[in-house]
PDB file of N, CA and C in Angstrom:
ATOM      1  N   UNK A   1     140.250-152.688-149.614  1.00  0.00           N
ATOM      2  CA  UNK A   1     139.936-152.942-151.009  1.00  0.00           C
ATOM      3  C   UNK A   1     138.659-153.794-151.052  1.00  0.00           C
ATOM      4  N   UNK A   2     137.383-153.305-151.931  1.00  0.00           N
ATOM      5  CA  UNK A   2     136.192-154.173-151.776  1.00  0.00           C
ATOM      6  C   UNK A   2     136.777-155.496-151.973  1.00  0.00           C
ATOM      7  N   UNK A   3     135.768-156.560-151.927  1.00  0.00           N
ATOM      8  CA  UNK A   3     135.964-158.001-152.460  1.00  0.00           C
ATOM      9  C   UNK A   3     135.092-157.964-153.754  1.00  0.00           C
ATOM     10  N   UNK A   4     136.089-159.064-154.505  1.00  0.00           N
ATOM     11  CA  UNK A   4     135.187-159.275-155.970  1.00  0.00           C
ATOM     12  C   UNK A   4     135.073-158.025-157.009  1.00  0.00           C
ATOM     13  N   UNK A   5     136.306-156.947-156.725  1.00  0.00           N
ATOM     14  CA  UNK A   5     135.959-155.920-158.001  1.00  0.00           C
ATOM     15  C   UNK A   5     135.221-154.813-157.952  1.00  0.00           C
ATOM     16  N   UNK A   6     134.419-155.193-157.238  1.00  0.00           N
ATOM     17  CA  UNK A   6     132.628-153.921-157.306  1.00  0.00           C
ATOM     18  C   UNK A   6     133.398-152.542-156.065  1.00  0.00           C
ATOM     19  N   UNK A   7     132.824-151.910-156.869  1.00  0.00           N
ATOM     20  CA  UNK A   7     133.219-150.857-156.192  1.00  0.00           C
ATOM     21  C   UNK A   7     132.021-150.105-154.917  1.00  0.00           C
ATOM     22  N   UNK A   8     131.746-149.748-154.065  1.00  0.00           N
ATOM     23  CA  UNK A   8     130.984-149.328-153.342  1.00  0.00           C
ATOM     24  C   UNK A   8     129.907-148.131-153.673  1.00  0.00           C
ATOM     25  N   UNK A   9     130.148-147.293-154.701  1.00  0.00           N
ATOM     26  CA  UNK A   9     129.577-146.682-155.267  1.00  0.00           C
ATOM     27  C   UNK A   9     128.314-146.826-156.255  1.00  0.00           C
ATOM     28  N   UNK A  10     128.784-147.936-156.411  1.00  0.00           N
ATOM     29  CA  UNK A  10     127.511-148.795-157.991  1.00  0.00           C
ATOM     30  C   UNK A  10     126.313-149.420-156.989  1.00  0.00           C
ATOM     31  N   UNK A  11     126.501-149.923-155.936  1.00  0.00           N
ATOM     32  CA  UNK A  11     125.801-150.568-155.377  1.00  0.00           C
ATOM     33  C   UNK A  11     124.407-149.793-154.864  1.00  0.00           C
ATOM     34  N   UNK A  12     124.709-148.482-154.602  1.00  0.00           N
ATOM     35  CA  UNK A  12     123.178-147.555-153.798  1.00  0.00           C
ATOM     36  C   UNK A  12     122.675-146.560-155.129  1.00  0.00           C
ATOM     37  N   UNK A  13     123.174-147.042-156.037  1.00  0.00           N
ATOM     38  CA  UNK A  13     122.145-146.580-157.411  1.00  0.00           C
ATOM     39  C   UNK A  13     121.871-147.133-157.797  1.00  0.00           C
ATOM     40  N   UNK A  14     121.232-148.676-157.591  1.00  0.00           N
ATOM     41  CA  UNK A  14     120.535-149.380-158.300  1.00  0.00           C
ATOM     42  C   UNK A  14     119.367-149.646-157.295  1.00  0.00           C
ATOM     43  N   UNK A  15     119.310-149.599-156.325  1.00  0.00           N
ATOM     44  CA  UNK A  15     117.519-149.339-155.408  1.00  0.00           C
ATOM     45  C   UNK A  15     117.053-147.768-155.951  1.00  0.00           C
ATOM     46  N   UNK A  16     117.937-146.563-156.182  1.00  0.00           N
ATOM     47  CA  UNK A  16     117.103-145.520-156.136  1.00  0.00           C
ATOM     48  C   UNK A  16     116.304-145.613-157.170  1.00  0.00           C
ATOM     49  N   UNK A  17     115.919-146.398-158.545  1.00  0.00           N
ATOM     50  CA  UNK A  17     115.198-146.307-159.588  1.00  0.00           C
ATOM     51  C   UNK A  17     113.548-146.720-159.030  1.00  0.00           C
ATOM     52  N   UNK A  18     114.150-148.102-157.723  1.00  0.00           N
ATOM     53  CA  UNK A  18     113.041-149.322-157.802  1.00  0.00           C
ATOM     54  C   UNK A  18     111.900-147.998-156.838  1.00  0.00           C
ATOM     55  N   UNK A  19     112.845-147.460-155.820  1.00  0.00           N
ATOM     56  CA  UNK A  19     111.883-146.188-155.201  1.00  0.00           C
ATOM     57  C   UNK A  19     110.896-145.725-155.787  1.00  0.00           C
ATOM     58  N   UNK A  20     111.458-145.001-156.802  1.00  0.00           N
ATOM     59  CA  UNK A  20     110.706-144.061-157.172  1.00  0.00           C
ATOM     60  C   UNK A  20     109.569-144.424-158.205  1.00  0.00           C
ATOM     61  N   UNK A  21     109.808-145.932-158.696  1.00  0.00           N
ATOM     62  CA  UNK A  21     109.152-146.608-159.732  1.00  0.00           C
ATOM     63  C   UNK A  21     107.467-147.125-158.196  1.00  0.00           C
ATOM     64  N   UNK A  22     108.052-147.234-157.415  1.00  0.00           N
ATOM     65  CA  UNK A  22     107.093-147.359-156.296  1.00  0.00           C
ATOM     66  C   UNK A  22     106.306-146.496-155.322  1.00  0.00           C
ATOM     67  N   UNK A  23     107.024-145.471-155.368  1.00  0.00           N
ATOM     68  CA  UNK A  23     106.320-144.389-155.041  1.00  0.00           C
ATOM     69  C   UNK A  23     105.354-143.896-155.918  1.00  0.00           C
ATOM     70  N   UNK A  24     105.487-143.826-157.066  1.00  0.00           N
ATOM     71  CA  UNK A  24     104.475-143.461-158.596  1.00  0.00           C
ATOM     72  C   UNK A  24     103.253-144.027-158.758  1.00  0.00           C
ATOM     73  N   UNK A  25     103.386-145.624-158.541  1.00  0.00           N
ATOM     74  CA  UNK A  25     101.838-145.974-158.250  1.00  0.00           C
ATOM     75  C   UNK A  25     100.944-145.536-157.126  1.00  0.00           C
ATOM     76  N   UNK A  26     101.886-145.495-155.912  1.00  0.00           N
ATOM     77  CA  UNK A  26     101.009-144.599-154.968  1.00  0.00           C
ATOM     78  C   UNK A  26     100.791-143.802-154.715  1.00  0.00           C
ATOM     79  N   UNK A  27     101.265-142.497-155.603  1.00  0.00           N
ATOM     80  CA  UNK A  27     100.634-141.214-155.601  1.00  0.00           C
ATOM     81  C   UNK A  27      99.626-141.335-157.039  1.00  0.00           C
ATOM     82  N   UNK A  28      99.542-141.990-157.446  1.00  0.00           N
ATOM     83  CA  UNK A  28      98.222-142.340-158.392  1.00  0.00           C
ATOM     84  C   UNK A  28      97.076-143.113-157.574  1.00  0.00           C
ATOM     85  N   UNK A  29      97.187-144.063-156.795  1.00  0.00           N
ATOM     86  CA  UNK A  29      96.351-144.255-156.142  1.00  0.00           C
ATOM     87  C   UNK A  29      95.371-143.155-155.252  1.00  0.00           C
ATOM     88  N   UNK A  30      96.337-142.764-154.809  1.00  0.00           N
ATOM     89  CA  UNK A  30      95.917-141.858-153.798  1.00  0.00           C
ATOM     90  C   UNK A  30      94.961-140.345-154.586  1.00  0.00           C
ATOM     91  N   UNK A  31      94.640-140.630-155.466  1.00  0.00           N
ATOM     92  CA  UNK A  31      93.482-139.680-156.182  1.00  0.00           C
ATOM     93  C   UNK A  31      92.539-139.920-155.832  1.00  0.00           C
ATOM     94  N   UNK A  32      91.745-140.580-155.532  1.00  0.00           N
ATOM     95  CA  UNK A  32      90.250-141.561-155.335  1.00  0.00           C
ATOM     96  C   UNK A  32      90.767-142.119-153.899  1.00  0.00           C
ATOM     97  N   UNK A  33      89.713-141.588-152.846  1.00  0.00           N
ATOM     98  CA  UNK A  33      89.862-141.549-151.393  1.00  0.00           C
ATOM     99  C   UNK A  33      88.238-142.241-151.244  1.00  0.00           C
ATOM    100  N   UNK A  34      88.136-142.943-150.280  1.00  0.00           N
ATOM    101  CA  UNK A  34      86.916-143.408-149.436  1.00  0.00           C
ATOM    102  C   UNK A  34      86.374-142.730-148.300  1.00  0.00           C
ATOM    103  N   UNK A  35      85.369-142.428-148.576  1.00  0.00           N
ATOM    104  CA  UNK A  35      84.647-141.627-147.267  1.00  0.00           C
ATOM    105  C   UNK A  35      83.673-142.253-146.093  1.00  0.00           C
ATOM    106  N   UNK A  36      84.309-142.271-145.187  1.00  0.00           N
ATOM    107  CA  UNK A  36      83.563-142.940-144.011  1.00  0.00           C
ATOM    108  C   UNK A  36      83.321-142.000-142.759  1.00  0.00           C
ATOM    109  N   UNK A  37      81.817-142.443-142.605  1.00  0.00           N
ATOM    110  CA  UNK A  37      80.666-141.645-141.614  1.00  0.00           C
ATOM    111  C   UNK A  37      81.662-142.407-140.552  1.00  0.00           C
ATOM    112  N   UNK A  38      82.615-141.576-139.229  1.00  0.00           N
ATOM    113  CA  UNK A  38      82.906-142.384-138.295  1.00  0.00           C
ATOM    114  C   UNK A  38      82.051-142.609-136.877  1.00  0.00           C
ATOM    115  N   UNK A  39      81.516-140.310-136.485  1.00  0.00           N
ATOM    116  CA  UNK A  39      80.489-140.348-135.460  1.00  0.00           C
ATOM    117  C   UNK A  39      79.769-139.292-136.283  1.00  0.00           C
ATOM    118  N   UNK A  40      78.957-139.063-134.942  1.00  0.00           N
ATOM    119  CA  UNK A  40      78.119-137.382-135.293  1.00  0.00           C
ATOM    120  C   UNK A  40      77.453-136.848-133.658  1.00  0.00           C
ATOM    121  N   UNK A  41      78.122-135.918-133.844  1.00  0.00           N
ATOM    122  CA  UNK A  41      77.359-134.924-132.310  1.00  0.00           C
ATOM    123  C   UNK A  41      75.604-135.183-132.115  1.00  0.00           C
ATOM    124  N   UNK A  42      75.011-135.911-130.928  1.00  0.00           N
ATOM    125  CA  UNK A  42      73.757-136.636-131.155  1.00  0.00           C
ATOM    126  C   UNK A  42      72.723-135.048-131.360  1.00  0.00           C
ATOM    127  N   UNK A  43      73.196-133.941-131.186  1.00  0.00           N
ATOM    128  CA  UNK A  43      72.121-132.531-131.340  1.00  0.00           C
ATOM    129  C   UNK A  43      71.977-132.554-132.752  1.00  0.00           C
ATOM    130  N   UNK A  44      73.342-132.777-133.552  1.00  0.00           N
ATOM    131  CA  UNK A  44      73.329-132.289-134.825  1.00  0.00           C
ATOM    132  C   UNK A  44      72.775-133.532-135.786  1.00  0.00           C
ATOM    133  N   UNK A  45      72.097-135.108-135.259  1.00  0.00           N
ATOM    134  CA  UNK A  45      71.681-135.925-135.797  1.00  0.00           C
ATOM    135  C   UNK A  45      70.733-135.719-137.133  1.00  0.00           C
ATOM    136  N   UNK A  46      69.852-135.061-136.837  1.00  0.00           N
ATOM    137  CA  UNK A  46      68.204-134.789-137.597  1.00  0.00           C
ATOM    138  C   UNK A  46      68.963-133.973-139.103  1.00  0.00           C
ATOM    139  N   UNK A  47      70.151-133.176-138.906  1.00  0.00           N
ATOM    140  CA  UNK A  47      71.194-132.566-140.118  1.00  0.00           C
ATOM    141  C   UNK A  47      71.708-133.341-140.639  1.00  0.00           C
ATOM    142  N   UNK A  48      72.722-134.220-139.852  1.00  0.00           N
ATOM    143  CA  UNK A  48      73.204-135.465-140.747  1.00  0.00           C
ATOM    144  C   UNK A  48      72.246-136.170-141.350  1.00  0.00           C
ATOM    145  N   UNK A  49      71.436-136.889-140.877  1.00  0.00           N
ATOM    146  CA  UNK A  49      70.847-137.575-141.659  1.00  0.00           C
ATOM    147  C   UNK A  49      69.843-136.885-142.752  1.00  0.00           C
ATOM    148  N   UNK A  50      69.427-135.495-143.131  1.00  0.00           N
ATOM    149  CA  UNK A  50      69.152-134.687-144.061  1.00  0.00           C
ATOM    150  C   UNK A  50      70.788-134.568-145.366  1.00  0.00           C
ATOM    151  N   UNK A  51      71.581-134.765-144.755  1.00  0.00           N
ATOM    152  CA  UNK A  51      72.624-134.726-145.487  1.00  0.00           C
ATOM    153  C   UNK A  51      73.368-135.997-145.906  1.00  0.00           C
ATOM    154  N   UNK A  52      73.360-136.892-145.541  1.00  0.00           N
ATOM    155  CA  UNK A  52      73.424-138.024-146.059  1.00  0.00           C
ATOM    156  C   UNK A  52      72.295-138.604-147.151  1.00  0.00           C
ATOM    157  N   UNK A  53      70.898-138.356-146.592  1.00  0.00           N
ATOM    158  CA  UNK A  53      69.974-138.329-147.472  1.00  0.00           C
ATOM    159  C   UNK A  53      70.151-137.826-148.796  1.00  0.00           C
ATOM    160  N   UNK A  54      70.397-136.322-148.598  1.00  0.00           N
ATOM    161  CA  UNK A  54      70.205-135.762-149.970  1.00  0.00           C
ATOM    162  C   UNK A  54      71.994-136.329-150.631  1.00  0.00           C
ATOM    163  N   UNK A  55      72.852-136.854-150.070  1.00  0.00           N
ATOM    164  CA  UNK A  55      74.333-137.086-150.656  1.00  0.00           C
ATOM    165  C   UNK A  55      74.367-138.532-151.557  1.00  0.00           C
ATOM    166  N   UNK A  56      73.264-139.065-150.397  1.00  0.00           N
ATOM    167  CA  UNK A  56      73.438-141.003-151.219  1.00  0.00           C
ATOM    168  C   UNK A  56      72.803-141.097-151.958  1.00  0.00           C
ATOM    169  N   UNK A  57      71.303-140.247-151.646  1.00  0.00           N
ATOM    170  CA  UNK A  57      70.057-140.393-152.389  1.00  0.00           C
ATOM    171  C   UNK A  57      68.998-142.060-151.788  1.00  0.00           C
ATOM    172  N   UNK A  58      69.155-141.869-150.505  1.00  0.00           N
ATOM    173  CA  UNK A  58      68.732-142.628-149.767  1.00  0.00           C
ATOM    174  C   UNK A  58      67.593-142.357-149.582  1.00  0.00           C
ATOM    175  N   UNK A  59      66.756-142.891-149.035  1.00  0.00           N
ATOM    176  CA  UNK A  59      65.160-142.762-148.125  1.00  0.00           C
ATOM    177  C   UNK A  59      65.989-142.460-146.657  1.00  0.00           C
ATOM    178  N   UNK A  60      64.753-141.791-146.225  1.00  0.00           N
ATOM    179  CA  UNK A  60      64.611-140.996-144.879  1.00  0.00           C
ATOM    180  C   UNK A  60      64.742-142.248-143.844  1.00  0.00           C
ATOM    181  N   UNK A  61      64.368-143.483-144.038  1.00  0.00           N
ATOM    182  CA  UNK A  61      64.539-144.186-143.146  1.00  0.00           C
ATOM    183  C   UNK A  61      65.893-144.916-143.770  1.00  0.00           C
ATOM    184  N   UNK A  62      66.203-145.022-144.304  1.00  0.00           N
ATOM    185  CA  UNK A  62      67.525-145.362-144.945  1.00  0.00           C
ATOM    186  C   UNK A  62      68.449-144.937-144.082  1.00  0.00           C
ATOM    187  N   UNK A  63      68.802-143.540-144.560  1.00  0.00           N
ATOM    188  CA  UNK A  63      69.358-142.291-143.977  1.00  0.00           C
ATOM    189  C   UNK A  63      69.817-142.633-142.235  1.00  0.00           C
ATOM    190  N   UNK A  64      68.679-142.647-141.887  1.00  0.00           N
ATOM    191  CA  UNK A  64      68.291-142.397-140.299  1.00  0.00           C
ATOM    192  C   UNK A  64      68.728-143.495-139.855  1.00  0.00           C
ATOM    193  N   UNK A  65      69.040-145.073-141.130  1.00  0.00           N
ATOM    194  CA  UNK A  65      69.653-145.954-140.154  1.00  0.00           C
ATOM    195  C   UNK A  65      71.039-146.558-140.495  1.00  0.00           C
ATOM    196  N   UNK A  66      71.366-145.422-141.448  1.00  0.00           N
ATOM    197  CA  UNK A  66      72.787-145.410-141.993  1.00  0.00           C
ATOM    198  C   UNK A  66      73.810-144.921-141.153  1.00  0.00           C
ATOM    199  N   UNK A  67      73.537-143.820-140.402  1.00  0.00           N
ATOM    200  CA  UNK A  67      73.768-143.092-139.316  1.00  0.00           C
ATOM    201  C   UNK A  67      73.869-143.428-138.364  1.00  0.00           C
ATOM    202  N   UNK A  68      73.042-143.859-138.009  1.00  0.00           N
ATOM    203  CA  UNK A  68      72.802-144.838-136.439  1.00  0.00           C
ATOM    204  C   UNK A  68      73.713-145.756-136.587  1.00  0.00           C
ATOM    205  N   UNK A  69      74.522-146.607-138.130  1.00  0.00           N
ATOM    206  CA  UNK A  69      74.963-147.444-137.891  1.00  0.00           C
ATOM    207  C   UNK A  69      76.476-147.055-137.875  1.00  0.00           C
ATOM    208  N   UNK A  70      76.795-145.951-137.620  1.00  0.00           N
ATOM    209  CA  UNK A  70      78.505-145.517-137.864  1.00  0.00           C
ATOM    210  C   UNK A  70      79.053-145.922-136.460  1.00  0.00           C
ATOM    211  N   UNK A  71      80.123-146.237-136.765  1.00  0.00           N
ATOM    212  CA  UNK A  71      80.824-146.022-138.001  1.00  0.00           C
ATOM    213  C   UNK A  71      80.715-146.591-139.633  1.00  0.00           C
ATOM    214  N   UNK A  72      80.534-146.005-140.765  1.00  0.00           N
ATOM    215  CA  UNK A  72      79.880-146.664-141.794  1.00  0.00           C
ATOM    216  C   UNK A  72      80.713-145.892-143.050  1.00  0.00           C
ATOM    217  N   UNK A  73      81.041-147.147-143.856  1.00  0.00           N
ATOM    218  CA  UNK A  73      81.366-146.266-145.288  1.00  0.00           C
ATOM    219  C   UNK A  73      80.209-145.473-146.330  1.00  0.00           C
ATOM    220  N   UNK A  74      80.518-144.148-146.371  1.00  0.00           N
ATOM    221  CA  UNK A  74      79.606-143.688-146.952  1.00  0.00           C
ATOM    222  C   UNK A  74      80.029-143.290-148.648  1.00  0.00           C
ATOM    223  N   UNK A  75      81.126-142.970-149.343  1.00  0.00           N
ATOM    224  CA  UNK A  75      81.295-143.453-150.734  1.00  0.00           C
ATOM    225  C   UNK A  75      82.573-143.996-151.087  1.00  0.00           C
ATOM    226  N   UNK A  76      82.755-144.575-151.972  1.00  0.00           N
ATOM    227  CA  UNK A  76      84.188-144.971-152.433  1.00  0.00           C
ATOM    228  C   UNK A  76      84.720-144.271-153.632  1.00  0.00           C
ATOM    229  N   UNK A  77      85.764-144.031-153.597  1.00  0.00           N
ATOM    230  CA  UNK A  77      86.419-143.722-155.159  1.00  0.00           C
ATOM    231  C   UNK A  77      85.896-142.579-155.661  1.00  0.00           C
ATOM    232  N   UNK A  78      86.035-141.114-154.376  1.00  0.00           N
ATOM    233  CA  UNK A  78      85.628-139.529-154.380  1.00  0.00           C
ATOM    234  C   UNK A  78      87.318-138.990-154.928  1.00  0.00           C
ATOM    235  N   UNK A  79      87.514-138.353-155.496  1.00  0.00           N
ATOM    236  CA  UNK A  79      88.150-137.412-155.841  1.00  0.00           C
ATOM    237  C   UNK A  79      88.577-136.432-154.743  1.00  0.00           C
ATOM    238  N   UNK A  80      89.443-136.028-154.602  1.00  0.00           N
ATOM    239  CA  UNK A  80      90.580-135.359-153.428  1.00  0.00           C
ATOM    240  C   UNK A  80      89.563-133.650-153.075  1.00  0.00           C
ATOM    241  N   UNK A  81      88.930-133.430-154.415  1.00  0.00           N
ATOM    242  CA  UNK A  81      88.986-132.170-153.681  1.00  0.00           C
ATOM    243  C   UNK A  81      87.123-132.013-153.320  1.00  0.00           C
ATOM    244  N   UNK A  82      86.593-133.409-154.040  1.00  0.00           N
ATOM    245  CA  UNK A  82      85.474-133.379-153.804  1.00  0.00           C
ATOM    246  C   UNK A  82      85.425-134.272-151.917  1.00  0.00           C
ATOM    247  N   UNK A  83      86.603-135.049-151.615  1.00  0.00           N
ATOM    248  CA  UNK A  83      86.226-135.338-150.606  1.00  0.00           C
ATOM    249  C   UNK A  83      86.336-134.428-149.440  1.00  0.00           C
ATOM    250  N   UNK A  84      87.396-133.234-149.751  1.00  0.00           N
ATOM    251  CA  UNK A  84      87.321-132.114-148.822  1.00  0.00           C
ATOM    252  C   UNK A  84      86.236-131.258-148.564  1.00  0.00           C
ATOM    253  N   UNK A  85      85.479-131.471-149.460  1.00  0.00           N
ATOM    254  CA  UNK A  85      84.526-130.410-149.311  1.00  0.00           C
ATOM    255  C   UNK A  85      83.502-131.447-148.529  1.00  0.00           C
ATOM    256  N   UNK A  86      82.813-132.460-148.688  1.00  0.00           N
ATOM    257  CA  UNK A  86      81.946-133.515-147.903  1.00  0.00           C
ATOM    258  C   UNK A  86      82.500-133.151-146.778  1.00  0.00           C
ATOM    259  N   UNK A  87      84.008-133.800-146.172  1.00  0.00           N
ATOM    260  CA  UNK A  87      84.245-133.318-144.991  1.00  0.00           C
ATOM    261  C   UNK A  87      84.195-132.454-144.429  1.00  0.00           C
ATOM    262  N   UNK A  88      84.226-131.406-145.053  1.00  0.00           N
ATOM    263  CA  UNK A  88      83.823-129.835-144.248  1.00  0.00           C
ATOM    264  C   UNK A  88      82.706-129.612-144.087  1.00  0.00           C
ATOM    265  N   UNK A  89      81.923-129.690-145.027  1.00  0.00           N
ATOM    266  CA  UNK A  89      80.336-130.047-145.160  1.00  0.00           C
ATOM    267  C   UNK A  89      79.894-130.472-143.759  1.00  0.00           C
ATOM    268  N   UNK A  90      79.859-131.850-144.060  1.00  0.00           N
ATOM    269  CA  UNK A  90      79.691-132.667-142.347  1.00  0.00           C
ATOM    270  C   UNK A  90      80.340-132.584-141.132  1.00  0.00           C
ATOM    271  N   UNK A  91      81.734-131.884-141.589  1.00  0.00           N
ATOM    272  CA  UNK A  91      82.627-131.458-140.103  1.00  0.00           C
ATOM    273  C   UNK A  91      81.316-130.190-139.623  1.00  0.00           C
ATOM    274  N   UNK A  92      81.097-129.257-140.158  1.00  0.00           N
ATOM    275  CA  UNK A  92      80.325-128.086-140.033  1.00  0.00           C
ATOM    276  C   UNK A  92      78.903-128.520-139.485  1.00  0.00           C
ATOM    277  N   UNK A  93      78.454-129.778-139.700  1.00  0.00           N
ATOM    278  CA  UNK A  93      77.083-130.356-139.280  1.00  0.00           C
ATOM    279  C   UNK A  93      77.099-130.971-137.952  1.00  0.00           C
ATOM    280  N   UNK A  94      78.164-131.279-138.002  1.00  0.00           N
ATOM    281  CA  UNK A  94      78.331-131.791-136.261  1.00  0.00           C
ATOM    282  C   UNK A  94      79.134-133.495-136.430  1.00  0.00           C
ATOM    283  N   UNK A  95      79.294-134.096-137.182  1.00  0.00           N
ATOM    284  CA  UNK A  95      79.694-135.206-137.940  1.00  0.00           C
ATOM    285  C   UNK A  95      81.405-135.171-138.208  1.00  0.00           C
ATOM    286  N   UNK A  96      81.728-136.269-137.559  1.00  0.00           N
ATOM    287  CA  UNK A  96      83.347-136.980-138.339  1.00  0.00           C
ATOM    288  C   UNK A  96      83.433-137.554-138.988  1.00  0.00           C
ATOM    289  N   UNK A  97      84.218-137.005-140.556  1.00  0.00           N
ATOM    290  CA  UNK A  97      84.308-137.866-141.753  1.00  0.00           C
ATOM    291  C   UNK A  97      85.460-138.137-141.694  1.00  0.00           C
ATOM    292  N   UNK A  98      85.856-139.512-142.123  1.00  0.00           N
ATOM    293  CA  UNK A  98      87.379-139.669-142.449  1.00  0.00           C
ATOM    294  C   UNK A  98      87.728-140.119-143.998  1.00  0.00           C
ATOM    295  N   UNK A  99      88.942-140.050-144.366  1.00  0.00           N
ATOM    296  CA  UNK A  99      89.259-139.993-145.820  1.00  0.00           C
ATOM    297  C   UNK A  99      90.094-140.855-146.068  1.00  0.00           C
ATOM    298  N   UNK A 100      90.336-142.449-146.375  1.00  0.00           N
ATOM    299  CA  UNK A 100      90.889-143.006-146.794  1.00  0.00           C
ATOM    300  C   UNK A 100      91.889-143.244-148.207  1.00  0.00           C
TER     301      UNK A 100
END
């Protein structure tokens, strides 16, 4: 017989609300991802940095030492399907993007 009355049943439906009330902010978060330059294949360099260029809107020497300095954050607060495509973009250039 429980102690104190309470029955065993009442007790594991009162966390399942706090779950799901917590899970909700973080699939809202998770819309807006950060994109970070981690490497780049040294052949395919002279591309990346043409593509970072034309992405940040950097100068050529900018560019060239943005690169050199990766691992490096390259935007914040991209949209899910715009960050897939950057990554493929630069996966295809010789470059590892990662998606925070």
């Amino acid at each position: 017989m429980p102690m104190g009355g309470f029955s065993a049943a009442a007790a594991p439906a009162a966390p399942a609300p706090v779950e799901e009330e917590e899970a909700a902010p973080a699939a809202q978060e998770k819309t807006l991802f950060t994109l970070t330059l981690k490497s780049f294949d040294a052949a395919a360099k002279p591309k990346v940095i043409k593509e970072i260029k034309g992405m940040l809107g950097l100068s050529l020497v900018d560019s060239k030492k943005f690169v050199e300095s990766a691992p490096k954050q390259m935007k914040e607060g991209v949209p899910k399907d715009e960050s897939q495509k950057i990554i493929e973009t630069m996966k295809g250039l010789g470059a590892v993007v990662t998606m925070d």
